[in-house]
PDB file of N, CA and C in Angstrom:
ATOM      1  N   UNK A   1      87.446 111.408 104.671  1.00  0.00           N
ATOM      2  CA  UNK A   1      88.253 110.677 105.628  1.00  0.00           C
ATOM      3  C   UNK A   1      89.271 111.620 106.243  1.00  0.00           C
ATOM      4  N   UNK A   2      89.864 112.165 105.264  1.00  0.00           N
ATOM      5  CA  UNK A   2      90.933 113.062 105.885  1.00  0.00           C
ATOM      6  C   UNK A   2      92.569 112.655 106.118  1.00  0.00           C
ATOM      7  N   UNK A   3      93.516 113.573 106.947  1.00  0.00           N
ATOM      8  CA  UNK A   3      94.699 112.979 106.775  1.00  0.00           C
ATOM      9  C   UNK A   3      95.452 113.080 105.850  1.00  0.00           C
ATOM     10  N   UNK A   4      96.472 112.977 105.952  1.00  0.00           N
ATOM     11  CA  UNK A   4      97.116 113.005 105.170  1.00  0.00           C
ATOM     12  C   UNK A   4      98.928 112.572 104.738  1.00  0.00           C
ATOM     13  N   UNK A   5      99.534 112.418 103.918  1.00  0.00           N
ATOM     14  CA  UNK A   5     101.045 112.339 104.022  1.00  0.00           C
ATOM     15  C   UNK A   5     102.038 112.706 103.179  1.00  0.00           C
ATOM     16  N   UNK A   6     103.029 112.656 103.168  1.00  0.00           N
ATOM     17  CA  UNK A   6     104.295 113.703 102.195  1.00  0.00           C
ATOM     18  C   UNK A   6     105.381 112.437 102.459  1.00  0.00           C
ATOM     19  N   UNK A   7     106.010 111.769 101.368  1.00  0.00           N
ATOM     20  CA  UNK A   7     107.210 111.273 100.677  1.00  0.00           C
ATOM     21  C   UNK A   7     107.890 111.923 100.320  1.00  0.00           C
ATOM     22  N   UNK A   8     109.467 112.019 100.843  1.00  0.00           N
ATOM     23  CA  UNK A   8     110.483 112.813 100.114  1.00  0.00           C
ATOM     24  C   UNK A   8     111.454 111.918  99.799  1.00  0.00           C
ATOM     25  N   UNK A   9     111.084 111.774  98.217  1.00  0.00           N
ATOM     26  CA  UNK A   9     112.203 110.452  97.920  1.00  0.00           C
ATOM     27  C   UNK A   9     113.570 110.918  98.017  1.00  0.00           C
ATOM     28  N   UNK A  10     114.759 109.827  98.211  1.00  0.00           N
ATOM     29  CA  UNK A  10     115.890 110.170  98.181  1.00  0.00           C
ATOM     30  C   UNK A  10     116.806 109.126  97.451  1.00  0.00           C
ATOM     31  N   UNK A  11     118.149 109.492  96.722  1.00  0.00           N
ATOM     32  CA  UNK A  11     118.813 108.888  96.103  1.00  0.00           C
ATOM     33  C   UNK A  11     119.429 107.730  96.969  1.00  0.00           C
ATOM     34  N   UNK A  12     120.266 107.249  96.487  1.00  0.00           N
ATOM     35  CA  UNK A  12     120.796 106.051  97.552  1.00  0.00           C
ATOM     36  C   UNK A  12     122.214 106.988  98.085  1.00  0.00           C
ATOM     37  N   UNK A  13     122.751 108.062  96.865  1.00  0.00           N
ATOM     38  CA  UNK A  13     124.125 109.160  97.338  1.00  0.00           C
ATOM     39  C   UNK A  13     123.264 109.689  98.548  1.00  0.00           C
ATOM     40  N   UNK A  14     121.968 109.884  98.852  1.00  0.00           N
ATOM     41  CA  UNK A  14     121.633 110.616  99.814  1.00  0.00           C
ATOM     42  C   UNK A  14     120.875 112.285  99.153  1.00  0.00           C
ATOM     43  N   UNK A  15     120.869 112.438  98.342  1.00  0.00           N
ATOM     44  CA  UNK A  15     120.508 113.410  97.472  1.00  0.00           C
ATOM     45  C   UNK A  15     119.131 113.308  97.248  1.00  0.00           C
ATOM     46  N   UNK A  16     118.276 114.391  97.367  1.00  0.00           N
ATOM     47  CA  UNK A  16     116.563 114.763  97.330  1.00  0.00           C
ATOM     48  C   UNK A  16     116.444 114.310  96.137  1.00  0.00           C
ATOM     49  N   UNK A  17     115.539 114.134  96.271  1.00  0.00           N
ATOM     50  CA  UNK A  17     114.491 113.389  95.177  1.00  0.00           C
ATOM     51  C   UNK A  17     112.914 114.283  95.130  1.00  0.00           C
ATOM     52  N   UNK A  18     112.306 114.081  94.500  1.00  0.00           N
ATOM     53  CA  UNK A  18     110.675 114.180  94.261  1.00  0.00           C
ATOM     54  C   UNK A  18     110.033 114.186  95.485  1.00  0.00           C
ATOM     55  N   UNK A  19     108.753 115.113  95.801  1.00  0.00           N
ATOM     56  CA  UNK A  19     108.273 115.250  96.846  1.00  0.00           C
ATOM     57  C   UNK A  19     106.770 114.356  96.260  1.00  0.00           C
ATOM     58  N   UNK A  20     106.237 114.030  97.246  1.00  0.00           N
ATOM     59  CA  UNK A  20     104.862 113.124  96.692  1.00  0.00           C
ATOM     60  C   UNK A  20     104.147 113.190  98.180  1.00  0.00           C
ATOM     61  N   UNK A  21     102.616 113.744  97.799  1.00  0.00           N
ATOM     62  CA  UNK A  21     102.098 114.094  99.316  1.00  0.00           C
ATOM     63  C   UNK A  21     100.670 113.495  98.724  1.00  0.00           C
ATOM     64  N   UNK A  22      99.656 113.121  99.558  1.00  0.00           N
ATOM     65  CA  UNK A  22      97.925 112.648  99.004  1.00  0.00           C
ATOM     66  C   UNK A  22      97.505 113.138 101.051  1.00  0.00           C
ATOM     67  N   UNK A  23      96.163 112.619 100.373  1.00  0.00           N
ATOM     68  CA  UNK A  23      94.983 112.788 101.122  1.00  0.00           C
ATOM     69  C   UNK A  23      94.581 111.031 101.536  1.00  0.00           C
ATOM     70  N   UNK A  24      94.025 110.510 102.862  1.00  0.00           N
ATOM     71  CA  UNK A  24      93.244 109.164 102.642  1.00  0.00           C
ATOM     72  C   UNK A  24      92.456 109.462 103.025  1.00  0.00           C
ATOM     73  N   UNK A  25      91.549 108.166 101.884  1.00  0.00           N
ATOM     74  CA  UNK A  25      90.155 108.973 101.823  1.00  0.00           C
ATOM     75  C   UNK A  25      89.035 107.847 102.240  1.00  0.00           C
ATOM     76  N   UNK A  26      89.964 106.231 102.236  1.00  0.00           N
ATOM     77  CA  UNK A  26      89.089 105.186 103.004  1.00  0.00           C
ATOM     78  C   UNK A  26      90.389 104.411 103.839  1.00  0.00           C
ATOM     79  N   UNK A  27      89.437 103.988 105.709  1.00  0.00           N
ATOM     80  CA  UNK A  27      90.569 103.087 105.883  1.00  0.00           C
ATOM     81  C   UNK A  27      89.684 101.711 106.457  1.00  0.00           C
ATOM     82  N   UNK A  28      89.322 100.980 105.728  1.00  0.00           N
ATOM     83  CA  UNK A  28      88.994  99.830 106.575  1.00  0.00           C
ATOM     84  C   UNK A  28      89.519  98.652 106.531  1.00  0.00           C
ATOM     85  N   UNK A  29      89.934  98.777 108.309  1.00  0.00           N
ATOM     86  CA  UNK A  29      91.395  97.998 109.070  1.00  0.00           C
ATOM     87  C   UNK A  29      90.878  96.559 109.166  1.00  0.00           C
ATOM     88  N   UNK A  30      91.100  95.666 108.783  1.00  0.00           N
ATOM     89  CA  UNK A  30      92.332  95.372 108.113  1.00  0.00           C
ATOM     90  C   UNK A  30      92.587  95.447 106.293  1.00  0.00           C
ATOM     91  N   UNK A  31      91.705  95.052 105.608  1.00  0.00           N
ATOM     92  CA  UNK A  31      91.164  95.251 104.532  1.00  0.00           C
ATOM     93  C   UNK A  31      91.804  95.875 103.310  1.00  0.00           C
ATOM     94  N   UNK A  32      91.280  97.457 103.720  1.00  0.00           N
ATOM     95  CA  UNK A  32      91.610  98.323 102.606  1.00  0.00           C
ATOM     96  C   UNK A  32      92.000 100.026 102.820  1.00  0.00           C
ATOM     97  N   UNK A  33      92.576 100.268 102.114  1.00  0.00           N
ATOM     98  CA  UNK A  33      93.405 101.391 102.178  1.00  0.00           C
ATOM     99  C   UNK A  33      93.327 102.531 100.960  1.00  0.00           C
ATOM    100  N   UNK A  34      92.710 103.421 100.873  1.00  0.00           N
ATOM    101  CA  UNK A  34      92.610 104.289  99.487  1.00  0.00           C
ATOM    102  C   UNK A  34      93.014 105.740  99.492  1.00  0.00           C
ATOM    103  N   UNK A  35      94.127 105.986  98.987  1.00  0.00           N
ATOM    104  CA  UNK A  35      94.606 107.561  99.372  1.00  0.00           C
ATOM    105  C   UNK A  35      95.137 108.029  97.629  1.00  0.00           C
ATOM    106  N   UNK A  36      94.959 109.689  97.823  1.00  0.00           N
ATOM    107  CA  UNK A  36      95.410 110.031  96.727  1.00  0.00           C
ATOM    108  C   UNK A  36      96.939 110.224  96.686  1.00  0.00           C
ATOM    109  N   UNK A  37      97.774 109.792  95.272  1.00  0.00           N
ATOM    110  CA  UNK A  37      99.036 110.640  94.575  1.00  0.00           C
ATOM    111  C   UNK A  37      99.332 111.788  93.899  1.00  0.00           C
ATOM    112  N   UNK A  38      99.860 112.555  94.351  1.00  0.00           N
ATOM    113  CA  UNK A  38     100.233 113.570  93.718  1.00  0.00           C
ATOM    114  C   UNK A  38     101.818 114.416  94.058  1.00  0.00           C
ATOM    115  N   UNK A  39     102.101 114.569  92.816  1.00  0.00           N
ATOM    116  CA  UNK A  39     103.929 114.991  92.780  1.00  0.00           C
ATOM    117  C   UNK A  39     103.360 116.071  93.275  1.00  0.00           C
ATOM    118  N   UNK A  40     104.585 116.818  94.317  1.00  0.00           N
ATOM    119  CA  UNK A  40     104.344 118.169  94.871  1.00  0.00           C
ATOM    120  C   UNK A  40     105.597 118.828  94.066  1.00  0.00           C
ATOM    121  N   UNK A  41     106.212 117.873  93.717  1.00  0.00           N
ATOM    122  CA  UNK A  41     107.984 118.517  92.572  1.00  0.00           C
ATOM    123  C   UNK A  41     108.072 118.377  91.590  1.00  0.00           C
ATOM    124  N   UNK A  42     108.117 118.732  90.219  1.00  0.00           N
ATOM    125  CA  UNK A  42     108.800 117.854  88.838  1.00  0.00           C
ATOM    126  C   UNK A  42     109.193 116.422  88.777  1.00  0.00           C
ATOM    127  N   UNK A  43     108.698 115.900  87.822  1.00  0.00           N
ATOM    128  CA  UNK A  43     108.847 114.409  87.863  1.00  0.00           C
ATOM    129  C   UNK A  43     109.056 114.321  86.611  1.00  0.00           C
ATOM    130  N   UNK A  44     109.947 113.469  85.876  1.00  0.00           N
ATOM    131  CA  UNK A  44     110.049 113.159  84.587  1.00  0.00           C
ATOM    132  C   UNK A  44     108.479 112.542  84.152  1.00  0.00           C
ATOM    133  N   UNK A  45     107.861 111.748  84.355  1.00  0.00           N
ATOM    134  CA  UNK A  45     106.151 111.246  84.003  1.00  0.00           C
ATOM    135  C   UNK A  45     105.046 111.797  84.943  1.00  0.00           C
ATOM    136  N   UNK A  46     105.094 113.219  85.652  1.00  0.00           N
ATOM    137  CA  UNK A  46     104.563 113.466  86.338  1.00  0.00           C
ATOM    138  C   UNK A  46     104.836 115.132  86.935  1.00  0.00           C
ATOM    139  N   UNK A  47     103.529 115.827  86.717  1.00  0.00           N
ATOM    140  CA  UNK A  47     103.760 116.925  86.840  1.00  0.00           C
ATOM    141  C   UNK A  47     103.521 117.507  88.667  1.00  0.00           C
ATOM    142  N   UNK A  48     103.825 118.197  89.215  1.00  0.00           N
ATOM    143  CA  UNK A  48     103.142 119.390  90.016  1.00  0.00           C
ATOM    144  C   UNK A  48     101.263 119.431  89.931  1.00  0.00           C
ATOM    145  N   UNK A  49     100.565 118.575  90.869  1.00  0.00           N
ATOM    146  CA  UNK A  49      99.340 118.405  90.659  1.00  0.00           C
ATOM    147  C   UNK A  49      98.525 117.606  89.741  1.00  0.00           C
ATOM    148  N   UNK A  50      99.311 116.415  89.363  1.00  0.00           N
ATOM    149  CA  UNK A  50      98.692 115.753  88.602  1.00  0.00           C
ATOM    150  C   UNK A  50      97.823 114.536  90.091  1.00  0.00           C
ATOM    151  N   UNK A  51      96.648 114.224  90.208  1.00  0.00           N
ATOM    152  CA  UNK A  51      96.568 113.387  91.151  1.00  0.00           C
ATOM    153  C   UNK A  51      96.115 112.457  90.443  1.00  0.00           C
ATOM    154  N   UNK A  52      96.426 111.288  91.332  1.00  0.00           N
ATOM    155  CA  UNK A  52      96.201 109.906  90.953  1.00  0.00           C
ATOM    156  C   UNK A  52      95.469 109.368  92.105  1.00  0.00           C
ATOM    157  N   UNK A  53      95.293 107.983  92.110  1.00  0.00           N
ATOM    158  CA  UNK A  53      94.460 107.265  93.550  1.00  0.00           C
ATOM    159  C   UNK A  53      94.539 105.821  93.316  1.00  0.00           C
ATOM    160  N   UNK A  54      95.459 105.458  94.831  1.00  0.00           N
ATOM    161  CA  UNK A  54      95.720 104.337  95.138  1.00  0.00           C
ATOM    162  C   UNK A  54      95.116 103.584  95.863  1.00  0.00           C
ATOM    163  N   UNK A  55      94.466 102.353  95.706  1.00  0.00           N
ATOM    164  CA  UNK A  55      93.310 101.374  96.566  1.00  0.00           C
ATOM    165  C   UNK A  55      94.318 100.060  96.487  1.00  0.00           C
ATOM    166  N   UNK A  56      94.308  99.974  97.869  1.00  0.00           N
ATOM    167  CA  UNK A  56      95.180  98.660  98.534  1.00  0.00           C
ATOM    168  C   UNK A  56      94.749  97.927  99.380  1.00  0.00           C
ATOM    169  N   UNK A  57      94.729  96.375  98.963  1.00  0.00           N
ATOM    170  CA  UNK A  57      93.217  95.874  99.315  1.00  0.00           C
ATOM    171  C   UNK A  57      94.271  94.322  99.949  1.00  0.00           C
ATOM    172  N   UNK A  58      93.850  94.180 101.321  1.00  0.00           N
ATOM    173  CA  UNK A  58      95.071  93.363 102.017  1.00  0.00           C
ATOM    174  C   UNK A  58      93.659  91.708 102.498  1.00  0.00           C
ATOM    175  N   UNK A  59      94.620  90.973 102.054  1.00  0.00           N
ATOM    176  CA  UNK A  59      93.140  89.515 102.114  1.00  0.00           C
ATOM    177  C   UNK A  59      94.649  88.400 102.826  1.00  0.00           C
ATOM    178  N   UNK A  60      94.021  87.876 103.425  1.00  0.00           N
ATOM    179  CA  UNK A  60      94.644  86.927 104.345  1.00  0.00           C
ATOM    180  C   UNK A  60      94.902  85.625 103.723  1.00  0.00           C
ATOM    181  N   UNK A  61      95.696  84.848 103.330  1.00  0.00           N
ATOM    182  CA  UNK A  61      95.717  83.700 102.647  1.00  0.00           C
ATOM    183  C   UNK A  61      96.962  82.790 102.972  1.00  0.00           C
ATOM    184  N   UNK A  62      96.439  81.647 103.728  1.00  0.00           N
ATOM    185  CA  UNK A  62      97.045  80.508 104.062  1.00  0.00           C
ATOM    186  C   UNK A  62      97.763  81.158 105.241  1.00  0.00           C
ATOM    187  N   UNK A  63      97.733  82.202 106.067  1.00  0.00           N
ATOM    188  CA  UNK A  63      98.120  82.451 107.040  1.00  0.00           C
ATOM    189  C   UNK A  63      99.391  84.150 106.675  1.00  0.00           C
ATOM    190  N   UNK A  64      99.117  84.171 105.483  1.00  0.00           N
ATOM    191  CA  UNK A  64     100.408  85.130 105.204  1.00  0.00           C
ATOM    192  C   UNK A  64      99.160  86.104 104.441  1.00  0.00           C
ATOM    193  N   UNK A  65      99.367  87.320 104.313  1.00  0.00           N
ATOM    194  CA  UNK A  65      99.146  88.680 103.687  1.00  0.00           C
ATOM    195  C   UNK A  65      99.080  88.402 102.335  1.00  0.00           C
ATOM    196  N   UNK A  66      98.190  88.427 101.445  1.00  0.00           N
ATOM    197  CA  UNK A  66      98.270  89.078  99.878  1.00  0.00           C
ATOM    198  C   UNK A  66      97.914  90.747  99.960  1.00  0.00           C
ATOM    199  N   UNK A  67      98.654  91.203  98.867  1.00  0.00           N
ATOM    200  CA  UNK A  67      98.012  92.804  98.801  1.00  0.00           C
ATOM    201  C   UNK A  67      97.739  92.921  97.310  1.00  0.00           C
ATOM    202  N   UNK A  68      96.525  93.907  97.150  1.00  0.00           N
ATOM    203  CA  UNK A  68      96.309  94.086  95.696  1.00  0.00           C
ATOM    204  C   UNK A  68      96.532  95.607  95.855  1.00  0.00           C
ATOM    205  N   UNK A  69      97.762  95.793  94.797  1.00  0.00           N
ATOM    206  CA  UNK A  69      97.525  97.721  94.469  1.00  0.00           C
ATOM    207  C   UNK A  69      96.781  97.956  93.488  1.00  0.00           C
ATOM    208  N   UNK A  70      96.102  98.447  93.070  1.00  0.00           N
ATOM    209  CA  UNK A  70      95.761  99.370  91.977  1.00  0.00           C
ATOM    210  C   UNK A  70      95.752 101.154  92.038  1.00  0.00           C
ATOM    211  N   UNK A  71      96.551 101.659  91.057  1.00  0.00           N
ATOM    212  CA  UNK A  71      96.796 103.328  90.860  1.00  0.00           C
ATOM    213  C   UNK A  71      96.489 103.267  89.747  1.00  0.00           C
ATOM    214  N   UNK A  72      95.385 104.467  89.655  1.00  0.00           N
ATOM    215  CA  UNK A  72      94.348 104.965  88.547  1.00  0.00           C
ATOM    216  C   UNK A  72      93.992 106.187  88.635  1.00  0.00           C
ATOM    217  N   UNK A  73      94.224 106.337  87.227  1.00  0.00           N
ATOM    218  CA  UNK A  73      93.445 107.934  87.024  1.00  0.00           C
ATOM    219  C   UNK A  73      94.837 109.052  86.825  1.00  0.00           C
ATOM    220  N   UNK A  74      95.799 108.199  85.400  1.00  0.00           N
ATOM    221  CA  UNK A  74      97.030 108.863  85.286  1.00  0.00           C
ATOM    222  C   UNK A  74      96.619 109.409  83.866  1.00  0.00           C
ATOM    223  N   UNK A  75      96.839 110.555  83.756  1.00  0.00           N
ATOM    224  CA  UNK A  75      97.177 111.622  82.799  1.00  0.00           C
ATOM    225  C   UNK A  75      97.623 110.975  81.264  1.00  0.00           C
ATOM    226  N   UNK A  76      99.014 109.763  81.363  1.00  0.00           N
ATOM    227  CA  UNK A  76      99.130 109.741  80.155  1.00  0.00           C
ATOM    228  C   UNK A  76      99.248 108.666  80.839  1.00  0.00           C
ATOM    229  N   UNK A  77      99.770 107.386  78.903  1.00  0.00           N
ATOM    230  CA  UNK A  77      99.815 106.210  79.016  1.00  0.00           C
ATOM    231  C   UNK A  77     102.052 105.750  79.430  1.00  0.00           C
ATOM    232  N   UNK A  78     102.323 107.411  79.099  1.00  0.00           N
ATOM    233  CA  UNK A  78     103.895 106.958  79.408  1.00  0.00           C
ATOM    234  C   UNK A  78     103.856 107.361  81.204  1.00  0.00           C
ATOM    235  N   UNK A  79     103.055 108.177  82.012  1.00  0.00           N
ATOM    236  CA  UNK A  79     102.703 107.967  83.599  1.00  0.00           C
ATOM    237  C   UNK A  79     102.650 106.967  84.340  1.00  0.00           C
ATOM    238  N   UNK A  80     101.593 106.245  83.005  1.00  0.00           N
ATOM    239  CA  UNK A  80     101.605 105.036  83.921  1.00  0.00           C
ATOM    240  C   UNK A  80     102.182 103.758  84.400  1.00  0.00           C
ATOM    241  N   UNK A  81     103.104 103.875  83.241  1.00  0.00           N
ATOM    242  CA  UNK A  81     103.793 103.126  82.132  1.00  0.00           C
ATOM    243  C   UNK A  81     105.117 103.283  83.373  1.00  0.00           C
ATOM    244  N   UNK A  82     105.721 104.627  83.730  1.00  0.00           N
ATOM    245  CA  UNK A  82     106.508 105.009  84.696  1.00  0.00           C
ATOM    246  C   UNK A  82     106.447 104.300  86.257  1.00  0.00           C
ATOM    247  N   UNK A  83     104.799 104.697  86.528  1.00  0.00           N
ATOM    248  CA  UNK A  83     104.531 104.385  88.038  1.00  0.00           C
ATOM    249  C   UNK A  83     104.472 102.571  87.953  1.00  0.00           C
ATOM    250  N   UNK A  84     104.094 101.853  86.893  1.00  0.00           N
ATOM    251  CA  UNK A  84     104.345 100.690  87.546  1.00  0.00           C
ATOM    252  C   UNK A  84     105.524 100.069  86.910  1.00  0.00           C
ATOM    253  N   UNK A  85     107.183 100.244  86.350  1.00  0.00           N
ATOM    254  CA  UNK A  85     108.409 100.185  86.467  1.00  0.00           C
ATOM    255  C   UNK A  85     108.374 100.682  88.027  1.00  0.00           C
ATOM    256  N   UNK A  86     108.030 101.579  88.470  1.00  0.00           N
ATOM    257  CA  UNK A  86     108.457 102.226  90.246  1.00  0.00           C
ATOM    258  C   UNK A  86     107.889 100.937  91.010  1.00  0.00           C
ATOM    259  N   UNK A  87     106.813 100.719  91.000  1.00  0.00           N
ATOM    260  CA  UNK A  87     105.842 100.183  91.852  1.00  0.00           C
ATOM    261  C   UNK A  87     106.653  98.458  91.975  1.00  0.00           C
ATOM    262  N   UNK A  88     106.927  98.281  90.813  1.00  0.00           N
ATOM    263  CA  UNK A  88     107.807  96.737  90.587  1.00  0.00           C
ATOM    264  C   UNK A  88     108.908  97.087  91.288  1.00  0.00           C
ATOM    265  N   UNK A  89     109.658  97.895  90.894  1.00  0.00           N
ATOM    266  CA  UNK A  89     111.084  98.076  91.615  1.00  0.00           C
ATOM    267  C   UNK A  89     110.898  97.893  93.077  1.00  0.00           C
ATOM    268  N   UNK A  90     109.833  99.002  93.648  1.00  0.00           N
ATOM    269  CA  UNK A  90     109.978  98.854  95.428  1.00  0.00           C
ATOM    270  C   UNK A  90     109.441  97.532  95.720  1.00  0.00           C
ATOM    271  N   UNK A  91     108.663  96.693  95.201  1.00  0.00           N
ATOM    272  CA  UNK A  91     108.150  95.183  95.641  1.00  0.00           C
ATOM    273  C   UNK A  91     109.231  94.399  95.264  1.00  0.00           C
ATOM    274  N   UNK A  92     109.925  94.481  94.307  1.00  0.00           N
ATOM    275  CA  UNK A  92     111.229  93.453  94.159  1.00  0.00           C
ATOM    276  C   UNK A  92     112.224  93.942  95.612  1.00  0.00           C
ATOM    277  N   UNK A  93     112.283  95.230  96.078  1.00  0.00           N
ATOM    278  CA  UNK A  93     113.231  95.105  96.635  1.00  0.00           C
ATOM    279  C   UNK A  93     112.529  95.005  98.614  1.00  0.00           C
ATOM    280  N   UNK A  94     111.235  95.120  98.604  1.00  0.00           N
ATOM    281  CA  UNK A  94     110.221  94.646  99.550  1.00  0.00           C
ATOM    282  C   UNK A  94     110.668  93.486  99.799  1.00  0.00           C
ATOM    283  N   UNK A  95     110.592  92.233  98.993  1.00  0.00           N
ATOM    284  CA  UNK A  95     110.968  91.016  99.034  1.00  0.00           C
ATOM    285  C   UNK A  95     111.935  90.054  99.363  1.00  0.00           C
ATOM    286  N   UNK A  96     113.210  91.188  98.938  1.00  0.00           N
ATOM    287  CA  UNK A  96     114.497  91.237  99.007  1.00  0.00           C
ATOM    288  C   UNK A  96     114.800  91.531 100.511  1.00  0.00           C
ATOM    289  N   UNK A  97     114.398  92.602 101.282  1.00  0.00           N
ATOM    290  CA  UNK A  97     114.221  92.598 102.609  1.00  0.00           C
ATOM    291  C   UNK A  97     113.335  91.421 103.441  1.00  0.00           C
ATOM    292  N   UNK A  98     112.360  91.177 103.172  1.00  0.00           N
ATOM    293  CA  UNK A  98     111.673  90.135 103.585  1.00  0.00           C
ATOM    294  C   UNK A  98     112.276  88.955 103.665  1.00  0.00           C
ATOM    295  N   UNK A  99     112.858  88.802 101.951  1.00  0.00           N
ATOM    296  CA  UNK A  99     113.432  87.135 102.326  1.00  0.00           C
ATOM    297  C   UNK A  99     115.400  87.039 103.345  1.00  0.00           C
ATOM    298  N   UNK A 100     115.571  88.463 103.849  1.00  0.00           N
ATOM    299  CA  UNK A 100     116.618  88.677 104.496  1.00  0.00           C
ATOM    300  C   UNK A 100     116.527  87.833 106.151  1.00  0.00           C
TER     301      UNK A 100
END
């Protein structure tokens, strides 16, 4: 597929954070979405080249968006254990904007 993108997280002080860049490797619009993870910086659960792969699968229901994530293919069980505490945090606060 090709493509590609780079995340440079940042603190809320404004201070760098972790770099995170992948490859996508399926896109069918509207549907589904599949690209790889990988830290390009030190990560406390995550090294410099560890890749992972995210499939995000978007279904229409009652007129509003469901999304399914799934990220697979992590190194250890405390990785993963990490990425979905992250993954909860940004959808709690997804929501939080939404219901604004």
């Amino acid at each position: 597929m090709g493509g590609g993108y780079r995340i440079n997280m940042r603190g809320t002080d404004g201070s760098s954070g972790p770099i995170i860049a992948g490859i996508y490797r399926e896109i069918v619009r509207p549907e589904r979405l599949v690209f790889t993870w990988a830290w390009q910086t030190g990560h406390s659960q995550g090294m410099p080249g560890d890749e992972t792969v995210i499939t995000l699968i978007f279904r229409e229901r009652g007129g509003k968006t469901e999304m399914t994530l799934r990220h697979e293919g992590f190194p250890t069980k405390e990785s993963r254990d990490s990425h979905d505490m992250g993954w909860n945090g940004s959808f709690d606060k997804l929501a939080e904007i939404l219901a604004a």
